[in-house]
N, C-alpha and C. Protein backbone atom coordinates (compact mmCIF):
# COMPACT_ATOMS: atom_id res chain seq x y z
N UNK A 1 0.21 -19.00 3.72
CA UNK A 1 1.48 -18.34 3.97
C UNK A 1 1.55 -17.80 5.40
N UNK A 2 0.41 -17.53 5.88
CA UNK A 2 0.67 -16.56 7.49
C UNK A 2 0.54 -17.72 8.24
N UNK A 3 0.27 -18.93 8.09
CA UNK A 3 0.45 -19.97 9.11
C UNK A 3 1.65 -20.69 9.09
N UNK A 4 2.31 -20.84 7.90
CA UNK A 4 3.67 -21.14 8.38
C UNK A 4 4.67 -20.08 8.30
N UNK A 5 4.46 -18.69 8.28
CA UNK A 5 5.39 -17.87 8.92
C UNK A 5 4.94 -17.46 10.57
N UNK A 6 3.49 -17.66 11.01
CA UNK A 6 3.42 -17.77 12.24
C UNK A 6 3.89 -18.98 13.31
N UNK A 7 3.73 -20.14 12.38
CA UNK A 7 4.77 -21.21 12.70
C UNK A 7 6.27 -21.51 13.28
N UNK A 8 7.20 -20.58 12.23
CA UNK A 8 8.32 -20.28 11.85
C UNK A 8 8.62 -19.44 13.59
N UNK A 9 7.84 -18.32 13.10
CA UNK A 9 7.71 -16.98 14.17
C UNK A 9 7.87 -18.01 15.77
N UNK A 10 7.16 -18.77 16.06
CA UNK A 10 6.56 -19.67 16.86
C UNK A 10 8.00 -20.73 17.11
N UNK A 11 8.30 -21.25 16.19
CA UNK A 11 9.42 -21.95 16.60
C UNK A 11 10.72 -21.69 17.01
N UNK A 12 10.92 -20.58 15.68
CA UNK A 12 12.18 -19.96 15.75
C UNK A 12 12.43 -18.45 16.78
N UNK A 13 11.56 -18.16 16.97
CA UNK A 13 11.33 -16.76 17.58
C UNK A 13 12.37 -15.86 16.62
N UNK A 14 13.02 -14.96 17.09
CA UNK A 14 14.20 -13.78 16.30
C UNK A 14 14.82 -14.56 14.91
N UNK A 15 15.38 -15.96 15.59
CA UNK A 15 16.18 -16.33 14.65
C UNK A 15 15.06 -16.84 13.39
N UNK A 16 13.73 -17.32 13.25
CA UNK A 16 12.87 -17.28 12.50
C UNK A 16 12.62 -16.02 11.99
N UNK A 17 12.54 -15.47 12.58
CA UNK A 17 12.22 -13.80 11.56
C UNK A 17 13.45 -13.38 11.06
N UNK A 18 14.50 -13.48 11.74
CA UNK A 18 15.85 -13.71 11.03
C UNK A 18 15.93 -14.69 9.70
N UNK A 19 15.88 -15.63 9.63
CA UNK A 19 15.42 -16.44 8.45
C UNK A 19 14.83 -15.89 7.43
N UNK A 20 13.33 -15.55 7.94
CA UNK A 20 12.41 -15.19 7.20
C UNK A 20 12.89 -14.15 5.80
N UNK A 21 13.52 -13.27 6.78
CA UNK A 21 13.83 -11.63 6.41
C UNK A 21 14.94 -11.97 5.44
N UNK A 22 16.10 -12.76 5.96
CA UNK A 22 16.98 -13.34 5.11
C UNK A 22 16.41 -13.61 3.25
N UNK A 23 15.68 -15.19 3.72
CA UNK A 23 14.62 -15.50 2.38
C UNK A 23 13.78 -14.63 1.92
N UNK A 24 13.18 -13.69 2.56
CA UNK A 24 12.12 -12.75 1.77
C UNK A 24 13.16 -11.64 0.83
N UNK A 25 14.55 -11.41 0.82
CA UNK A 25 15.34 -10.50 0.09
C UNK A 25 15.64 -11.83 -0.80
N UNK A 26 16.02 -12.18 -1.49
CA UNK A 26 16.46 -13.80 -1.80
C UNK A 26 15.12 -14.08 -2.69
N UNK A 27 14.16 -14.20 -2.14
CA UNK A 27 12.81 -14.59 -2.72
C UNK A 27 12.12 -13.78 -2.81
N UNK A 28 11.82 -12.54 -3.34
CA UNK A 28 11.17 -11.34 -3.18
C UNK A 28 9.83 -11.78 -2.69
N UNK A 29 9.01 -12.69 -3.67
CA UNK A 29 7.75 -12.92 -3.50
C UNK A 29 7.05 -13.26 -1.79
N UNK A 30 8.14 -13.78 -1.33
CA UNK A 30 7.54 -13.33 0.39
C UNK A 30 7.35 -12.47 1.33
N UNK A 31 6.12 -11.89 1.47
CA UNK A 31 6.34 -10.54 1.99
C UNK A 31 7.36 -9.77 3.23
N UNK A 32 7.80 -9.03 3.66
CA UNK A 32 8.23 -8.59 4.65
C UNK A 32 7.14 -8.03 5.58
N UNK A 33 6.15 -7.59 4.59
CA UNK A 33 5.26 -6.58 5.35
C UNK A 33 4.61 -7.87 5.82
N UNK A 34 4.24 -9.14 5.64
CA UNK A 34 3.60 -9.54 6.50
C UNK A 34 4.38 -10.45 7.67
N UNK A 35 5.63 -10.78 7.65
CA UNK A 35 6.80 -11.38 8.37
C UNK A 35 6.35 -10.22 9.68
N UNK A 36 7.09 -9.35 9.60
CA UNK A 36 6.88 -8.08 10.73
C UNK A 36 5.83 -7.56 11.02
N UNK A 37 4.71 -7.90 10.17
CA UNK A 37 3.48 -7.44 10.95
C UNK A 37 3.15 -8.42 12.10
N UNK A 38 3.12 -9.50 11.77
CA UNK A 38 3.02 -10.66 12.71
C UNK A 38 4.07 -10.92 13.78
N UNK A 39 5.11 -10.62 13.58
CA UNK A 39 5.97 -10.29 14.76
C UNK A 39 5.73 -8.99 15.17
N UNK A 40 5.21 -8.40 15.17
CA UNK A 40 4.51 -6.76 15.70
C UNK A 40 3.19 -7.32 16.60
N UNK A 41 2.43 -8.48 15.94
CA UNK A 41 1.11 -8.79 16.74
C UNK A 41 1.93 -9.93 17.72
N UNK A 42 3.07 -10.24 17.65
CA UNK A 42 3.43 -11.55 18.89
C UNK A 42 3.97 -10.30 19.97
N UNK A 43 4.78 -9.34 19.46
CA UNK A 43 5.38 -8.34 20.40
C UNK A 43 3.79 -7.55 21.08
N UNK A 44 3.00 -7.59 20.82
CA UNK A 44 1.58 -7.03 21.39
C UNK A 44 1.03 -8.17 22.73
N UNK A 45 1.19 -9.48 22.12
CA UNK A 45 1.25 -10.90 22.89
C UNK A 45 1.55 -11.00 24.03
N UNK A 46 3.23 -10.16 23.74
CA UNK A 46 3.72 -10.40 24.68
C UNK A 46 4.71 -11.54 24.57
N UNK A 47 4.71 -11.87 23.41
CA UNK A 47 6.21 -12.85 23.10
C UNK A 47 6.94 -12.97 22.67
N UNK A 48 7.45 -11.29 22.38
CA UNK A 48 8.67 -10.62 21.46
C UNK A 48 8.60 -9.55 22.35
N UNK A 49 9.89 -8.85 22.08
CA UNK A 49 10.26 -7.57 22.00
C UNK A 49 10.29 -6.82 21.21
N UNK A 50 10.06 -5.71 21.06
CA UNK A 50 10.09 -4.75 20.28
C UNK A 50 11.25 -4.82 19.14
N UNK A 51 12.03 -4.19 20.34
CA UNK A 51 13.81 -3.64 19.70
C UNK A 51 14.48 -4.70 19.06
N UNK A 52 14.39 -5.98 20.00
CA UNK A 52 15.01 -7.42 19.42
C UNK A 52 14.49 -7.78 17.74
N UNK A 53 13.41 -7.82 18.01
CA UNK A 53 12.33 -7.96 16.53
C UNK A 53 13.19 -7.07 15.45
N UNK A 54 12.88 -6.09 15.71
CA UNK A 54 13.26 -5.35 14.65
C UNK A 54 14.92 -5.26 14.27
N UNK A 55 15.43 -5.74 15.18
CA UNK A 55 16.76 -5.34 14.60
C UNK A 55 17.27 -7.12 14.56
N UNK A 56 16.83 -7.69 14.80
CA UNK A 56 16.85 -9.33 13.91
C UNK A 56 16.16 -9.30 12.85
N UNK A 57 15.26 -8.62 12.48
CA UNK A 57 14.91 -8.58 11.10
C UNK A 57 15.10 -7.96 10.18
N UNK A 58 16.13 -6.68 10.55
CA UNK A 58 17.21 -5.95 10.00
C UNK A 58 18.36 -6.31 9.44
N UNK A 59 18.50 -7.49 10.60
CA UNK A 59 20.17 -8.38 10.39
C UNK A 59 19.39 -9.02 9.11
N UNK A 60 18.65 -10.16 9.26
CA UNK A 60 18.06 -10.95 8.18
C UNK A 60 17.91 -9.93 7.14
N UNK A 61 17.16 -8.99 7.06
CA UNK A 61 17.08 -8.24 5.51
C UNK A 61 18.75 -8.01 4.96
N UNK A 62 19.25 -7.15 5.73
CA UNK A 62 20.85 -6.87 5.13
C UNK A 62 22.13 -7.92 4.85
N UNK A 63 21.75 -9.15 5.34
CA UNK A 63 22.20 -10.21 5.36
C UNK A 63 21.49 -10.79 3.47
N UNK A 64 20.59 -10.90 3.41
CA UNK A 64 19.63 -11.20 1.83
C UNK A 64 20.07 -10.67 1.00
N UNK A 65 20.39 -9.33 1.32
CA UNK A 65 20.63 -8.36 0.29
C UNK A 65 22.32 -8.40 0.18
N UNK A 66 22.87 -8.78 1.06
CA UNK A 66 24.40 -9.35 1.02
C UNK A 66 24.44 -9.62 -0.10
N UNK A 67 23.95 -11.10 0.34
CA UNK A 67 23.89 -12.03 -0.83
C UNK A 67 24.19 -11.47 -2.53
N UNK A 68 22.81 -10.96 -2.68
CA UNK A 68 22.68 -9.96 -4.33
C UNK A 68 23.97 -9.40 -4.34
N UNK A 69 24.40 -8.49 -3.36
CA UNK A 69 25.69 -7.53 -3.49
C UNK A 69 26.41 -8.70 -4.12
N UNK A 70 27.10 -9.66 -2.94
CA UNK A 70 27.88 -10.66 -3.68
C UNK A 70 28.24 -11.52 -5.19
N UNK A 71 26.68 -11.33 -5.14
CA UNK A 71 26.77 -11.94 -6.94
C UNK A 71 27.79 -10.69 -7.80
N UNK A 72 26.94 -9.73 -7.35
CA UNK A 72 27.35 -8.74 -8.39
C UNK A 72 28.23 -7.87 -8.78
N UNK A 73 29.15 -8.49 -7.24
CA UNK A 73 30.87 -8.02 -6.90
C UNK A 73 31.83 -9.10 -7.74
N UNK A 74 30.64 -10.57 -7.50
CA UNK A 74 32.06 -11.21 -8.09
C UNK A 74 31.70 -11.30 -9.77
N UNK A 75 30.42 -11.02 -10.35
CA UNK A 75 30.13 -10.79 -11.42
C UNK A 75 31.74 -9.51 -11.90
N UNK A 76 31.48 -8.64 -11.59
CA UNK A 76 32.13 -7.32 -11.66
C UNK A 76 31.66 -6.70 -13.21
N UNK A 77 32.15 -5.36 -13.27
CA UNK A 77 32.18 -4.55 -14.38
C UNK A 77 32.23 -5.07 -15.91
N UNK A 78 33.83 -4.97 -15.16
CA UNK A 78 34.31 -5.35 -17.06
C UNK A 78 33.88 -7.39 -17.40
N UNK A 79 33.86 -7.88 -16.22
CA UNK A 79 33.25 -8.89 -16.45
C UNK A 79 32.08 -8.85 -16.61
N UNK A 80 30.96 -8.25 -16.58
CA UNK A 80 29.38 -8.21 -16.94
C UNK A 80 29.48 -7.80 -18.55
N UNK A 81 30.23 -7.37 -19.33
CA UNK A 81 30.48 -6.72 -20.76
C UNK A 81 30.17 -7.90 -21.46
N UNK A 82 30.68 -8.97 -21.61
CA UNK A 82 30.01 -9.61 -22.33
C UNK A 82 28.94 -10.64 -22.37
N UNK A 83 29.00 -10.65 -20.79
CA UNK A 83 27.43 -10.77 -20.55
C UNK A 83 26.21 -9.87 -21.19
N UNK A 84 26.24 -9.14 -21.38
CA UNK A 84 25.51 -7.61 -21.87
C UNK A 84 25.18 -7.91 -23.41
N UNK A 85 26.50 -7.86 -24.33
CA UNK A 85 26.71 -8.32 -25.58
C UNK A 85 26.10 -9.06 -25.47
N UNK A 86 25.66 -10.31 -24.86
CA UNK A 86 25.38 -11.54 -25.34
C UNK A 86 24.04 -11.53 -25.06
N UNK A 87 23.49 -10.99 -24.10
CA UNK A 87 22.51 -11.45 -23.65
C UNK A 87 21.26 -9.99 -23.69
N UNK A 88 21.75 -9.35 -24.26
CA UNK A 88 21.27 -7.76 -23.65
C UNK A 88 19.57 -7.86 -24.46
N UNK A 89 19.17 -8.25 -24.92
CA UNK A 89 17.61 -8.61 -24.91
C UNK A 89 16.98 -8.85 -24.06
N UNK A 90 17.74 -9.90 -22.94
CA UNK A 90 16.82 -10.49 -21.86
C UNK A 90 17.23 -9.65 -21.07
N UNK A 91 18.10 -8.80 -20.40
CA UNK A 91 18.05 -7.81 -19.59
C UNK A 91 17.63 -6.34 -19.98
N UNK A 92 17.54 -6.31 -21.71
CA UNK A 92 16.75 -5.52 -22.30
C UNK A 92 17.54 -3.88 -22.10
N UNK A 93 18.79 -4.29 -22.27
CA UNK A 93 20.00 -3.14 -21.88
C UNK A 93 21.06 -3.02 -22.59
N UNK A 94 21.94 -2.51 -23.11
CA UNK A 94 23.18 -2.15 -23.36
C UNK A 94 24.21 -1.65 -22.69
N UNK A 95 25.92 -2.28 -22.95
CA UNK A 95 26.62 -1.53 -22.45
C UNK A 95 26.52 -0.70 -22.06
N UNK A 96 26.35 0.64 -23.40
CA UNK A 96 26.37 2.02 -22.52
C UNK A 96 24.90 2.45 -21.96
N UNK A 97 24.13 1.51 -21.37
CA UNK A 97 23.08 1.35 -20.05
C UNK A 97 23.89 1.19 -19.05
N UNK A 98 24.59 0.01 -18.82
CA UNK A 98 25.66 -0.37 -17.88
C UNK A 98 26.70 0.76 -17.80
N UNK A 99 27.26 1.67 -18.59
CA UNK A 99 28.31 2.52 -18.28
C UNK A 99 27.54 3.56 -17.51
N UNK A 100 26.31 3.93 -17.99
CA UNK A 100 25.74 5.38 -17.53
C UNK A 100 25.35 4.74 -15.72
N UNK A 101 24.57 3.65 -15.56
CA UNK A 101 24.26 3.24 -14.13
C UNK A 101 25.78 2.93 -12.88
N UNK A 102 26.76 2.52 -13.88
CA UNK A 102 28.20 2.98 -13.00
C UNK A 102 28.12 4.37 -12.65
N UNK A 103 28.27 4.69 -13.47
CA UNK A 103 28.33 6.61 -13.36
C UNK A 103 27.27 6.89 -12.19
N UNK A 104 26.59 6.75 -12.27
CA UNK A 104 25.75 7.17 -11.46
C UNK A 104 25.85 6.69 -9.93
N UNK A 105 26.04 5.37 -9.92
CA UNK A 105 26.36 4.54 -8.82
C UNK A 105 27.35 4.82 -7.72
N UNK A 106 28.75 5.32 -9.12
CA UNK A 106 29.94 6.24 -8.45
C UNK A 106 29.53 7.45 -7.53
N UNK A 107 28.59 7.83 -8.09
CA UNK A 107 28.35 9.36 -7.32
C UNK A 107 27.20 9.48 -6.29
N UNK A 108 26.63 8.49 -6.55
CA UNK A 108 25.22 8.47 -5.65
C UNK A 108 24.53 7.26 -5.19
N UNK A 109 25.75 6.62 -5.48
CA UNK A 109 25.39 5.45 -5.08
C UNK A 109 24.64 4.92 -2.98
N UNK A 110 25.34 5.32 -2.48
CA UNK A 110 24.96 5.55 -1.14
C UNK A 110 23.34 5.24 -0.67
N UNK A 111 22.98 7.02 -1.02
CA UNK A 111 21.76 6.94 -1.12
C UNK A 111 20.65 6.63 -1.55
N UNK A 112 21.18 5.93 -2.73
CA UNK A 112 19.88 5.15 -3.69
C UNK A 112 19.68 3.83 -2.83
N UNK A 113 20.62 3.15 -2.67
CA UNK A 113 20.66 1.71 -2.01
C UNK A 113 19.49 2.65 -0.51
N UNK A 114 19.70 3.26 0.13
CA UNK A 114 18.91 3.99 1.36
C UNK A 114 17.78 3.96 0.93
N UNK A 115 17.47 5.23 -0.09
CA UNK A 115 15.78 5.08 -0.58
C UNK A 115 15.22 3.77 -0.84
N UNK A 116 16.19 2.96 -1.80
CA UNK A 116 15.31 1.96 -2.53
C UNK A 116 15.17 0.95 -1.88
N UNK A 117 15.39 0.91 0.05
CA UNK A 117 14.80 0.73 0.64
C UNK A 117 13.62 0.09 1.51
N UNK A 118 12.94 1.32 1.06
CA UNK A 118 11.51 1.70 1.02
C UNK A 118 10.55 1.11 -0.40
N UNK A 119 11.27 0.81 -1.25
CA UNK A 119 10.46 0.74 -2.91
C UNK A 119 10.30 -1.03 -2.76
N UNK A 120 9.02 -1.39 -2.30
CA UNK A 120 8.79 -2.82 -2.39
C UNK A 120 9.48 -3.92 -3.52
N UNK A 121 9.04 -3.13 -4.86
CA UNK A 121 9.56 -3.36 -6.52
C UNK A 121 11.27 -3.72 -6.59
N UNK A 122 11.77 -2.71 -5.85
CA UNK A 122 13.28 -2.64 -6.24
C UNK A 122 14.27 -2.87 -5.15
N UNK A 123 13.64 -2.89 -3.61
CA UNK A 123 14.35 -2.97 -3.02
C UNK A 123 15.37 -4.37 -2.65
N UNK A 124 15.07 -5.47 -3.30
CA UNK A 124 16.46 -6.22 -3.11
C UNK A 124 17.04 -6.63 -4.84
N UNK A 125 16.58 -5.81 -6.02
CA UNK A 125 17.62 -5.63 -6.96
C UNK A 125 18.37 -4.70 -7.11
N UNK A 126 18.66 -3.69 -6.27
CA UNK A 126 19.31 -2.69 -6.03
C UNK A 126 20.82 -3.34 -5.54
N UNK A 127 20.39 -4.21 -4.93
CA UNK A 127 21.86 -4.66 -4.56
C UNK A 127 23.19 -5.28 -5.58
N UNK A 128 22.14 -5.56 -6.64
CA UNK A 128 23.28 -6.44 -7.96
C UNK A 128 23.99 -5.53 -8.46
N UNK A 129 23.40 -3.77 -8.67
CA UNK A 129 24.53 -3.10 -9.41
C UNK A 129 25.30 -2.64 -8.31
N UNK A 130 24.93 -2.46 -7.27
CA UNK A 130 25.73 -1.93 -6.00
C UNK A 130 27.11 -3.04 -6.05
N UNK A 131 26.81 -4.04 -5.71
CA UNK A 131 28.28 -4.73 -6.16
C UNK A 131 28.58 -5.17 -7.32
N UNK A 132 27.85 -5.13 -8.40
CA UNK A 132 28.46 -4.88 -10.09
C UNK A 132 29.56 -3.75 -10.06
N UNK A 133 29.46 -2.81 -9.56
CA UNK A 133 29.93 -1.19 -9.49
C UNK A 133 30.75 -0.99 -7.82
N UNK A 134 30.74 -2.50 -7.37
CA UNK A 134 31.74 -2.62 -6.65
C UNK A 134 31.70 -1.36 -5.45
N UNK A 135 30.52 -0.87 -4.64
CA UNK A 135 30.60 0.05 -3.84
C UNK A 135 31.02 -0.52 -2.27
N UNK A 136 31.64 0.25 -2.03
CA UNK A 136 32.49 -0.37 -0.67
C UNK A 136 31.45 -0.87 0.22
N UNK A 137 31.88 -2.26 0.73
CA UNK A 137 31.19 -2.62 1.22
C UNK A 137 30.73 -2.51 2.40
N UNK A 138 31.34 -1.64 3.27
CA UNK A 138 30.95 -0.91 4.45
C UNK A 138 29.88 -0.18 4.27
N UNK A 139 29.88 0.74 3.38
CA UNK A 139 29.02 1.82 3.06
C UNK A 139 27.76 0.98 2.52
N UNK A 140 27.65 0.24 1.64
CA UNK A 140 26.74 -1.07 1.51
C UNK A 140 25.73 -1.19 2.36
N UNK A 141 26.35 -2.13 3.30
CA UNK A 141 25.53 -2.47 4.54
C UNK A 141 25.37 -1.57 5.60
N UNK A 142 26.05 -0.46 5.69
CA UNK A 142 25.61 0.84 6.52
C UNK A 142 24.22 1.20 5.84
N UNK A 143 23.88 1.87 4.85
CA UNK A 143 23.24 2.37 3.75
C UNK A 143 21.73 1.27 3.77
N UNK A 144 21.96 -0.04 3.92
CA UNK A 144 21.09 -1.17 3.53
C UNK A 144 20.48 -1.26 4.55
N UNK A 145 21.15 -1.39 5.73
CA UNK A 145 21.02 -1.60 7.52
C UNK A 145 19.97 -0.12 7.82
N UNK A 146 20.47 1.00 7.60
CA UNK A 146 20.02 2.20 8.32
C UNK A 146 18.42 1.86 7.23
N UNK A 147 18.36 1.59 6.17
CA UNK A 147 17.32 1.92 5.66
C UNK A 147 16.00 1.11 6.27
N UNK A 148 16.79 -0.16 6.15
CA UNK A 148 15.86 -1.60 6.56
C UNK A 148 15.30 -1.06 8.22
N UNK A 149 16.11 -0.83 8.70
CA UNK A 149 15.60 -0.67 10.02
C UNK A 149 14.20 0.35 10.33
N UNK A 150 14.58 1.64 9.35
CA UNK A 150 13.17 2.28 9.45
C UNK A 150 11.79 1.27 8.94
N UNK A 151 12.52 0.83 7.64
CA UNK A 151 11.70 0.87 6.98
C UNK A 151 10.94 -0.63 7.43
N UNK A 152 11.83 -1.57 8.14
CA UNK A 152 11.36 -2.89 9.35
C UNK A 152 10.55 -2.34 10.51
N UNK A 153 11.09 -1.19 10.96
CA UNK A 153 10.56 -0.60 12.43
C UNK A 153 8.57 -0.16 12.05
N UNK A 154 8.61 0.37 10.73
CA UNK A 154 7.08 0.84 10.73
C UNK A 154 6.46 -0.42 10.25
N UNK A 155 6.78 -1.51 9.99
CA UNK A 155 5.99 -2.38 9.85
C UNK A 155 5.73 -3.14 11.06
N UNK A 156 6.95 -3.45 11.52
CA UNK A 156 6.60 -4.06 13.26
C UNK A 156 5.89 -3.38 13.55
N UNK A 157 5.88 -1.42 13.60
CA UNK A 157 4.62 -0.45 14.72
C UNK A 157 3.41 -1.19 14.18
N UNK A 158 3.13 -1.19 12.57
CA UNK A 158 2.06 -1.82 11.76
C UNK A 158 1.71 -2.64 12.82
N UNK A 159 1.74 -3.86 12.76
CA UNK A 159 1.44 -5.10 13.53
C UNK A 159 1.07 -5.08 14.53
N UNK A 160 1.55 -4.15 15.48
CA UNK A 160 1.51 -3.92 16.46
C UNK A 160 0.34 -3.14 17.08
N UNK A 161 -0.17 -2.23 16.23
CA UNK A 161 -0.87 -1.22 16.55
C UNK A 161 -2.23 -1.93 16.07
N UNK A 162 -2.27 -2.30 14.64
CA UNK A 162 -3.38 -3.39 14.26
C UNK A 162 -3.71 -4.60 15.15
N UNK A 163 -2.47 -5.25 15.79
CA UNK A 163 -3.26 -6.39 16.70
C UNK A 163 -3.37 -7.63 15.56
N UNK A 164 -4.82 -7.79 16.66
CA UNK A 164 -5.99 -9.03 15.77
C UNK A 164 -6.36 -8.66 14.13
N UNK A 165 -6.20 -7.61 14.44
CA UNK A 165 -6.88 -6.95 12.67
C UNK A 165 -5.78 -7.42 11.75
N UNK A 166 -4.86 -7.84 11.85
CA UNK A 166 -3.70 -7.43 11.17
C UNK A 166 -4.15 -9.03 9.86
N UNK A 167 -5.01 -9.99 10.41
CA UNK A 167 -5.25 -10.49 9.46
C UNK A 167 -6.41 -10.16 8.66
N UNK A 168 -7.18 -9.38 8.61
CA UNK A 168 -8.12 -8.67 7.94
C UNK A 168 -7.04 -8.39 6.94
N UNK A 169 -5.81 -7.16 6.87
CA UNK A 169 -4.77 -6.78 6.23
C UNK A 169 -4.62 -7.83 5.69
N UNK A 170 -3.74 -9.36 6.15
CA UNK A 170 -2.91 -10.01 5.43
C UNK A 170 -3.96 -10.86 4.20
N UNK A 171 -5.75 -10.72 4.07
CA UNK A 171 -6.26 -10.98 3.38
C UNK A 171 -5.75 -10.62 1.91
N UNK A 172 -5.55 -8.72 2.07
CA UNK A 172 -5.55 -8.14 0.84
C UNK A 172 -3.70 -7.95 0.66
N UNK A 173 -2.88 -8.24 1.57
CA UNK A 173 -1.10 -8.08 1.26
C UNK A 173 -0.95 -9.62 0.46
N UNK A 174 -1.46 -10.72 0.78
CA UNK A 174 -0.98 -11.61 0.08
C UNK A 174 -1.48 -11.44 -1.45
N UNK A 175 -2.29 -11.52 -1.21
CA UNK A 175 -3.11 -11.41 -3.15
C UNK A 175 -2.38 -9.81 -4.11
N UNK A 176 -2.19 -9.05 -3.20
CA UNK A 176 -1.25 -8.05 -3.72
C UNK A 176 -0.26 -7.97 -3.83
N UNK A 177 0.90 -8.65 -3.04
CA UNK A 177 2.03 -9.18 -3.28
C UNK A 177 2.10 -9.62 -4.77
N UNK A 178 1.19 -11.33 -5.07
CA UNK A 178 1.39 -11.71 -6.11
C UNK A 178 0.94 -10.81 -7.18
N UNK A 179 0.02 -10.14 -7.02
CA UNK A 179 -0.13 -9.47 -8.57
C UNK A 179 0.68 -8.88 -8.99
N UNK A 180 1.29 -7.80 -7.75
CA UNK A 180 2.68 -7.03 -8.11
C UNK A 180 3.70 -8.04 -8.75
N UNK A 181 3.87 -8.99 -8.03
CA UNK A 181 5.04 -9.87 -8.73
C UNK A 181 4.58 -10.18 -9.92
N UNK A 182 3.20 -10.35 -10.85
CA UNK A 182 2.66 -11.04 -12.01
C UNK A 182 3.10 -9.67 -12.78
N UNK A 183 2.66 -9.04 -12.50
CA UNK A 183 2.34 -7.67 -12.95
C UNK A 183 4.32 -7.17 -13.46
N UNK A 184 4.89 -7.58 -12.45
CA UNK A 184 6.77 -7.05 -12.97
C UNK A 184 7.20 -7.79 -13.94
N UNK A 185 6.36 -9.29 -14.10
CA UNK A 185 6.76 -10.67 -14.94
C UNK A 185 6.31 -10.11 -16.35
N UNK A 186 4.65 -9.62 -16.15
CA UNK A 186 4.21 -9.11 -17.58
C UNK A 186 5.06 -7.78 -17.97
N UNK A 187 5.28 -6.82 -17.19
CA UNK A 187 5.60 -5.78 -17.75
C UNK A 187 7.25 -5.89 -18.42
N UNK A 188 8.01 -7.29 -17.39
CA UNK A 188 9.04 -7.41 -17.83
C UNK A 188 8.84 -8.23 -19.15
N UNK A 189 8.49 -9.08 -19.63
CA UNK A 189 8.25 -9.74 -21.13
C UNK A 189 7.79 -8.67 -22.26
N UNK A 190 6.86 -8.07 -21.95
CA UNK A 190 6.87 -6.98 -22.93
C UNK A 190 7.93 -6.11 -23.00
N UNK A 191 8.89 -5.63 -22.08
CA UNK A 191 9.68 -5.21 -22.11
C UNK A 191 10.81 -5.75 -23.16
N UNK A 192 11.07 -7.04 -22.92
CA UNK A 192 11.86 -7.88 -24.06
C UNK A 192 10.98 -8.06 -25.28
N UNK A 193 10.18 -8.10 -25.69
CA UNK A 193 9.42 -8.27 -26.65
C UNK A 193 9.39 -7.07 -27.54
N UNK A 194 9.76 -5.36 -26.95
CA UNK A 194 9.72 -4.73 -27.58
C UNK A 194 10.89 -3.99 -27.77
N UNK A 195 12.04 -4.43 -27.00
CA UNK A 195 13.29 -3.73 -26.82
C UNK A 195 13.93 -3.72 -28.28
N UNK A 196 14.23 -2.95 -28.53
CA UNK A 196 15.10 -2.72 -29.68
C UNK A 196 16.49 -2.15 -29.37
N UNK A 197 17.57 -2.66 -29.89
CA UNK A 197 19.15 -1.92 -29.73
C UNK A 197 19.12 -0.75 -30.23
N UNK A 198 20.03 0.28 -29.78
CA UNK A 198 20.08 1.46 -30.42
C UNK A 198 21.18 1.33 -31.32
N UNK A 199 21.86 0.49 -32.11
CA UNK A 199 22.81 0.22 -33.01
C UNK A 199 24.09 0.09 -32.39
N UNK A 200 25.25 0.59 -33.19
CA UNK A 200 26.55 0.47 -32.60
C UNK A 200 26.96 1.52 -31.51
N UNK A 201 27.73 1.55 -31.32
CA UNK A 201 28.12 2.42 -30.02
C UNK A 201 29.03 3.81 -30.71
């Protein structure tokens, strides 16, 4: 994986980490942390910039996470209802799951999309109820943008500050990546396996 995102990095320069950042929201399972660490060790190189880096890989993250919004705008509300009915085992939820996460979304929505961020786990499914619940889409990508950027900026410093070491790191981020992802797969199947409805409404 770090040779053809150093590849990528290598060919494409910005607009490759642009890419990258794009597909890694889209494909969770590709890291970010190691996309920007390695553009943190080319900006050490001497064949990036700092500021450019990071805020092309800002565009690419909030651009990914578009995407999710989009599904889940044109999904919408009262159109997800019988999706829910029908299917609510495999998402392991109910309507009034879906009514209470509107509610919430309405009022605080903003800043959750901000924090969740930062949350490796959640940060590009955050975007499906954000436009399920239809939150303006300015505020969206303000909210998505301001977050990504910190939270892009300390991984570029990462890279940067590590150097050469930074593949010592990408030894133990790749193999941890996947477990986390094995690890959401198992916890999500048991999850369906033990969900029970709470009856009628």
């Amino acid at each position: 994986m770090t040779d053809f995102i150093l590849n990528l990095i290598a060919w494409g320069g910005y607009l490759g980490i642009f890419l990258l950042m794009a597909l890694e929201n889209i494909v969770p399972p590709i890291p970010s942390e190691v996309i920007l660490g390695l553009g943190g060790m080319a900006v050490a190189r001497g064949d990036m910039d700092m500021v450019p880096l990071i805020l092309w890989g800002t565009a690419g993250t909030t651009v990914g996470n578009y995407a999710w919004y989009a599904v889940g705008r044109h999904i919408g509300y009262e159109r997800f209802r019988p999706f829910v009915d029908r299917h609510g085992r495999w998402l392991t939820m109910e309507w009034r799951d879906v009514e209470r996460l509107h509610r919430f979304f309405v009022r605080h929505g903003g800043w959750v999309v901000f924090v969740f961020r930062f949350m490796p786990a959640f940060r590009t499914m955050i975007s499906l109820p954000a436009g399920i619940t239809r939150m303006p889409l300015g505020r969206f990508l303000l909210w998505t943008f301001a977050g990504s950027a910190i939270w892009n900026a300390i991984l570029a410093y990462a890279g940067f500050w590590l150097g050469a070491n930074f593949e010592v790191i990408d030894r133990y981020v790749g193999p941890a990546a996947i477990l986390m992802t094995v690890a959401i797969a198992i916890g999500y199947l048991w999850r369906v396996l033990t969900w029970t409805p709470r009856g009628p409404r």
